[in-house]
Protein backbone atom coordinates (compact mmCIF):
# COMPACT_ATOMS: atom_id res chain seq x y z
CA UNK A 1 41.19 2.73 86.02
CA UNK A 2 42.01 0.46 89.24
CA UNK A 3 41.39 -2.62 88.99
CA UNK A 4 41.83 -3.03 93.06
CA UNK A 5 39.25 -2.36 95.25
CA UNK A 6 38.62 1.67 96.36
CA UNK A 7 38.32 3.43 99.26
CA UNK A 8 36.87 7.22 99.90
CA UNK A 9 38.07 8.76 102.92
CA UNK A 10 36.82 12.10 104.50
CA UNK A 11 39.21 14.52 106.82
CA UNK A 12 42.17 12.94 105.34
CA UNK A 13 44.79 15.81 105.68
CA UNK A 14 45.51 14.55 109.12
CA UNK A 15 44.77 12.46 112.16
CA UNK A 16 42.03 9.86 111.93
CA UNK A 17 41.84 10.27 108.50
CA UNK A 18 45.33 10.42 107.58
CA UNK A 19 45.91 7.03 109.46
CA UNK A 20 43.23 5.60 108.13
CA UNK A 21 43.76 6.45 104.01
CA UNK A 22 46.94 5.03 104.85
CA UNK A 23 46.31 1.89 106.07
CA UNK A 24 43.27 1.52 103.40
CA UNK A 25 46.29 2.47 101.11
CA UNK A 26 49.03 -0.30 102.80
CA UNK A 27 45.79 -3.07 102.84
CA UNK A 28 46.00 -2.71 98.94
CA UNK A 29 42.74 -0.12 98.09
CA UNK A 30 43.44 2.86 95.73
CA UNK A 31 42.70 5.69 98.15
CA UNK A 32 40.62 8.55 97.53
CA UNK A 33 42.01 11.59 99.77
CA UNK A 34 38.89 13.94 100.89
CA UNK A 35 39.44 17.07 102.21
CA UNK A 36 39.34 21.21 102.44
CA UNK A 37 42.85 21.68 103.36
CA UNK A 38 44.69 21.20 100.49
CA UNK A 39 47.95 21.28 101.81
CA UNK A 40 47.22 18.57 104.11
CA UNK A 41 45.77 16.39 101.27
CA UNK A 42 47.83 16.30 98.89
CA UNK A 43 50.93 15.75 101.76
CA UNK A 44 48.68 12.41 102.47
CA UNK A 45 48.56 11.66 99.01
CA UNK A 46 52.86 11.98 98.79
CA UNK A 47 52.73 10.03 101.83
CA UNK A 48 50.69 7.09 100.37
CA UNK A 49 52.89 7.21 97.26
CA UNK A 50 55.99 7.38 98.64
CA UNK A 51 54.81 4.24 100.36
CA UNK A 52 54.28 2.22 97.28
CA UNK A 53 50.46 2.95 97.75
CA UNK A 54 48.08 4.37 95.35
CA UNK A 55 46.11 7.63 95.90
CA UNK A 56 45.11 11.12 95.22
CA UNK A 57 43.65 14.38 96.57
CA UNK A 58 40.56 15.60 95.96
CA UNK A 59 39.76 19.05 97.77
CA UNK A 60 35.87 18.87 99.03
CA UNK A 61 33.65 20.30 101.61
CA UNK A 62 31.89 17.62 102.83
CA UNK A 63 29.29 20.36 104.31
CA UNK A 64 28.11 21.05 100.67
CA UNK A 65 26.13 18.56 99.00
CA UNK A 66 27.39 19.52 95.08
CA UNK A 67 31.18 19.31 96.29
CA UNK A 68 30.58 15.93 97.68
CA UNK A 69 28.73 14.47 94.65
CA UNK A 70 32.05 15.92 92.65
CA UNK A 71 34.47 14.35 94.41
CA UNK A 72 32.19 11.02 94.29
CA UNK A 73 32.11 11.38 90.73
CA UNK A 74 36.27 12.59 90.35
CA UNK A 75 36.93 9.20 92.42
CA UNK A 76 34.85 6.80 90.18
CA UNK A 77 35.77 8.85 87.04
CA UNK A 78 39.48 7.81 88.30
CA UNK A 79 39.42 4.23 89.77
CA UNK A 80 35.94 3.04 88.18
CA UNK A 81 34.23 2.24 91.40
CA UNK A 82 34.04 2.75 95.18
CA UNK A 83 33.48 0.08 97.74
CA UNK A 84 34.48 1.29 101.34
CA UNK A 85 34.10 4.56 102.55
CA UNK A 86 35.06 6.34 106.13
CA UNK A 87 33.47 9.54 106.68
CA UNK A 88 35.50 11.64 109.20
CA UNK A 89 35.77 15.01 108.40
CA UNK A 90 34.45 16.95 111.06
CA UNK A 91 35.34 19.80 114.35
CA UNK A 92 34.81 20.28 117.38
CA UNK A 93 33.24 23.41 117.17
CA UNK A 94 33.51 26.56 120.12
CA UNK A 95 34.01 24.39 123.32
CA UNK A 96 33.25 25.26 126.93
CA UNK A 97 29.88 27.19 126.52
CA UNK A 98 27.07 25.90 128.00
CA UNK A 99 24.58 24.87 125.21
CA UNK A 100 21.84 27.75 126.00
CA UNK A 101 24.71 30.48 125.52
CA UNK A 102 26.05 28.57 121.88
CA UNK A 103 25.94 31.22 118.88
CA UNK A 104 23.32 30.39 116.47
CA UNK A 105 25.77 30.51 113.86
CA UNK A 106 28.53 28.49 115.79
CA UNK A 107 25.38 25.37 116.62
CA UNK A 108 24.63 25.64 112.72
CA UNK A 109 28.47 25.49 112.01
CA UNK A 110 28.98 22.50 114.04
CA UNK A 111 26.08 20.33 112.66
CA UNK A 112 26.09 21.50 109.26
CA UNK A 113 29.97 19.78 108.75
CA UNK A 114 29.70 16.97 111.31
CA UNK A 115 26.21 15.97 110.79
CA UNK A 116 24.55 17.35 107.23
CA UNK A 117 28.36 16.62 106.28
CA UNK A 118 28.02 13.06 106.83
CA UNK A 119 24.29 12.90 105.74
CA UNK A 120 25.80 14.10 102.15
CA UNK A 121 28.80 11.54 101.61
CA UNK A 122 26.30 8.56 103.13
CA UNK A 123 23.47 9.37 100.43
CA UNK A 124 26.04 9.86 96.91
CA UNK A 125 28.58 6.59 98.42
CA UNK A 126 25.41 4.59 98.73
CA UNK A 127 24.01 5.18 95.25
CA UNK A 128 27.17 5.10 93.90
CA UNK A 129 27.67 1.38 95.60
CA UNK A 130 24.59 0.21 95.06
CA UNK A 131 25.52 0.55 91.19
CA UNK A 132 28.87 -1.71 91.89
CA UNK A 133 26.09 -4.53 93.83
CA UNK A 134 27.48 -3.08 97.36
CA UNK A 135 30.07 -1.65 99.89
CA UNK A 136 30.90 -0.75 103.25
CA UNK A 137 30.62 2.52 104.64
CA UNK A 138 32.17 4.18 108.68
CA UNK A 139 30.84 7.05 109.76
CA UNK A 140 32.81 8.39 112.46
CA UNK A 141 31.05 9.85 115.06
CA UNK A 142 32.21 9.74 118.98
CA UNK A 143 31.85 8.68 122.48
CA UNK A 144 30.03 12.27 122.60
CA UNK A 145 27.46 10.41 120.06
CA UNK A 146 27.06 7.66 123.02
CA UNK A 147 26.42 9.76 126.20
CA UNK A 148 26.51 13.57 127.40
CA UNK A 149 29.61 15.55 126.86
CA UNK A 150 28.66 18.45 128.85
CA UNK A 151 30.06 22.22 127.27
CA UNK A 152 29.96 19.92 124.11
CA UNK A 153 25.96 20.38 123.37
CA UNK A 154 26.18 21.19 119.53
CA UNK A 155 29.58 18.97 118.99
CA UNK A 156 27.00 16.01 121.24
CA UNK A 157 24.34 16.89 119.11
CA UNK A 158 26.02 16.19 116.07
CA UNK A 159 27.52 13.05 116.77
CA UNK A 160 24.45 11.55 118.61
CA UNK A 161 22.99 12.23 115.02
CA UNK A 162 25.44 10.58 113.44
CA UNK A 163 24.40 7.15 115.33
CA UNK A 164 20.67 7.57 114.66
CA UNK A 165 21.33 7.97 110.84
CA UNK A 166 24.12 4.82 111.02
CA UNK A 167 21.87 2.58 112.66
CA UNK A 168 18.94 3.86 110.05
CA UNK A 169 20.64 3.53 107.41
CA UNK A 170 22.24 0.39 108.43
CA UNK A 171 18.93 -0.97 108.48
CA UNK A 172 17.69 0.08 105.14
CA UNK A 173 20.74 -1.24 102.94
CA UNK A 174 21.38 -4.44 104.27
CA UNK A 175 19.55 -6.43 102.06
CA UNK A 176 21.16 -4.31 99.57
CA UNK A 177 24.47 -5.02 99.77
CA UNK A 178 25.86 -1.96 101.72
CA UNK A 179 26.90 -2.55 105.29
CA UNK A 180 26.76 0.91 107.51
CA UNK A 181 28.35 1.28 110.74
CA UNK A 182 29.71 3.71 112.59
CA UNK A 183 32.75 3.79 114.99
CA UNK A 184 32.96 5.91 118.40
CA UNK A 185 36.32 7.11 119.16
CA UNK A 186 37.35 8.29 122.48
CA UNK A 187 40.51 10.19 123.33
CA UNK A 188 42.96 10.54 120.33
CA UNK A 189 45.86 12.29 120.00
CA UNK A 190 45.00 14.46 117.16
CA UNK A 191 45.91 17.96 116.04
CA UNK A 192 42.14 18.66 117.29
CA UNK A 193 42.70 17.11 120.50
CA UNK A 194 46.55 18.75 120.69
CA UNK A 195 45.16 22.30 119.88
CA UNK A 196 46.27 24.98 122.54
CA UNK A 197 42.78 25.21 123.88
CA UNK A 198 41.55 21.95 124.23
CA UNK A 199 44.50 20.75 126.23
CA UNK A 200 43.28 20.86 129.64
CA UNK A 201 40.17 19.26 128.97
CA UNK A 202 41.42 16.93 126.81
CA UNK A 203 44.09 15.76 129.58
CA UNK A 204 41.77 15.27 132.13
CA UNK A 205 39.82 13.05 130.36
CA UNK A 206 42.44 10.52 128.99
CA UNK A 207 43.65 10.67 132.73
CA UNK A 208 40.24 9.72 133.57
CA UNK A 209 40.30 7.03 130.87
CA UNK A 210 40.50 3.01 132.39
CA UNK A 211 43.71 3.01 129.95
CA UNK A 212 45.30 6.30 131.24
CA UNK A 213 46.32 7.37 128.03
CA UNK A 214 45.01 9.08 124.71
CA UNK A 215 44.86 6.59 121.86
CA UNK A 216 46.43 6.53 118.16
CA UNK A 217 44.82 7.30 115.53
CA UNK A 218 46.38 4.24 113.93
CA UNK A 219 44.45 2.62 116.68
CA UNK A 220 40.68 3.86 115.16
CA UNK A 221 41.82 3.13 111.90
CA UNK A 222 42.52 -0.58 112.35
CA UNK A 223 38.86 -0.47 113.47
CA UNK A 224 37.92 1.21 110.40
CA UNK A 225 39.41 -1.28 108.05
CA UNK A 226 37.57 -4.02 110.21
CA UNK A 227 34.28 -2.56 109.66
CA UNK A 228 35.12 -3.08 105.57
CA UNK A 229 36.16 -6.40 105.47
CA UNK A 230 34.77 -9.51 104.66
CA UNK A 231 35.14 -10.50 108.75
CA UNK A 232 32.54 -7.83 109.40
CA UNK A 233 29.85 -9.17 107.22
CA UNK A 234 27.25 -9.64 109.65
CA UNK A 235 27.82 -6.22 111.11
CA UNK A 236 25.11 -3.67 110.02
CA UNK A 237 23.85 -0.42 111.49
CA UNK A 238 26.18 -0.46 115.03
CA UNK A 239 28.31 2.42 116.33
CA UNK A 240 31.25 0.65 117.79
CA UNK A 241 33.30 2.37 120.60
CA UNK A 242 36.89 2.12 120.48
CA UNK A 243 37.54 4.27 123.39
CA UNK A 244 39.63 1.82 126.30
CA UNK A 245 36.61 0.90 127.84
CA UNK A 246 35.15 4.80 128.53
CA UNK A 247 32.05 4.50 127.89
CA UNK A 248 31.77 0.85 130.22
CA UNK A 249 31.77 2.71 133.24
């Protein structure tokens, strides 16, 4: 059992995640590593551990309520506790379709693992920290959640949700103990945002960015890890945009 302080982290097989886990992991938390891909998690966990950090895999899809309550249960089962969360997992979804043309089953895909996903690690992590007297949890949503992404609708959608139920929730817990924000990336260099058919797009808009340039995921993380600490104590229920000044136009 750790007697350190523990951190659960969602969509940890890579990008955000992965950078995240690992600087939860270098800042002295035992990590919890949250994802489908297996492969992917357990590399992060080697990763962490090869670092001198202390972590481990736990495979989960965070669009099924039972799975996340497991892995909940596997991470305070192993480390006695959880006090800082960041919920990333999520995709982007089918992209360039106009949102009266999206699938039914492709709008229901998107939602049900970036929104419903999020929904089901928020409720288990807070119950969970309400029993150790409190926590912090990140929800990760976008600069989608903060304004129109056009050809986006059910990936907007989503997101957007994830800010109403961040700032709701925020509100609810924080005489409680649990602190709930949410943080809005823009342009990250990702495998999502590196895939073969998001390139274009994805181009455009860091070239359209006041920066000129995609961020790190290193770069949300630090953000992240913020949003945990002790500093960040008087921060409840905001999404926070860490996009190079984006969404300031």
């Amino acid at each position: 059992m750790s007697e350190t302080e523990v951190a659960f982290v969602t969509g940890a097989s890579s990008g955000i995640g992965r950078a995240t886990a690992k600087a939860f992991a270098e800042a002295g938390y035992s990590t919890a590593i949250i994802d489908l891909n297996e492969a992917g998690g357990n590399e992060t966990e080697q990763i962490i551990k090869q670092a001198g950090g202390e972590a481990f895999f736990v495979k989960c899809n965070t669009a099924d309520d039972d799975s996340v309550r497991n892995a909940v249960e596997e991470t305070v089962k192993r480390y006695g506790r959880l006090d800082a969360a960041f919920n990333a997992a999520g995709i982007d979804g089918v992209t360039g379709t106009m949102t009266g043309d999206t699938a039914v089953e492709d709008w229901r895909r998107v939602i049900d693992v970036n929104l419903n996903g999020v929904w089901h690690c928020m409720r288990h992590q807070i119950q969970q920290m309400l029993k150790n007297g409190g926590g912090a949890i990140v929800n990760c949503s976008s600069t989608a959640g903060l304004r129109g992404a056009a050809y986006f609708g059910a990936y907007c959608a989503a997101k957007h949700g994830v800010v109403g139920m961040t700032k709701a929730a925020g509100i609810e817990y924080a005489r409680q103990g649990v602190r709930i924000n949410a943080v809005c990336p823009g342009m990250i260099e990702t495998p999502m945002t590196s895939s073969e058919d998001m390139k274009e797009i994805i181009e455009q808009m860091a070239e359209a960015s006041p920066i000129g340039r995609r961020g790190q995921p290193e770069e949300i993380a630090g953000a992240v890890l913020y949003l945990c600490s002790e500093g960040a104590s008087f921060v409840h229920g905001q999404a926070i945009a860490v996009d190079a000044a984006l969404t300031s136009r």
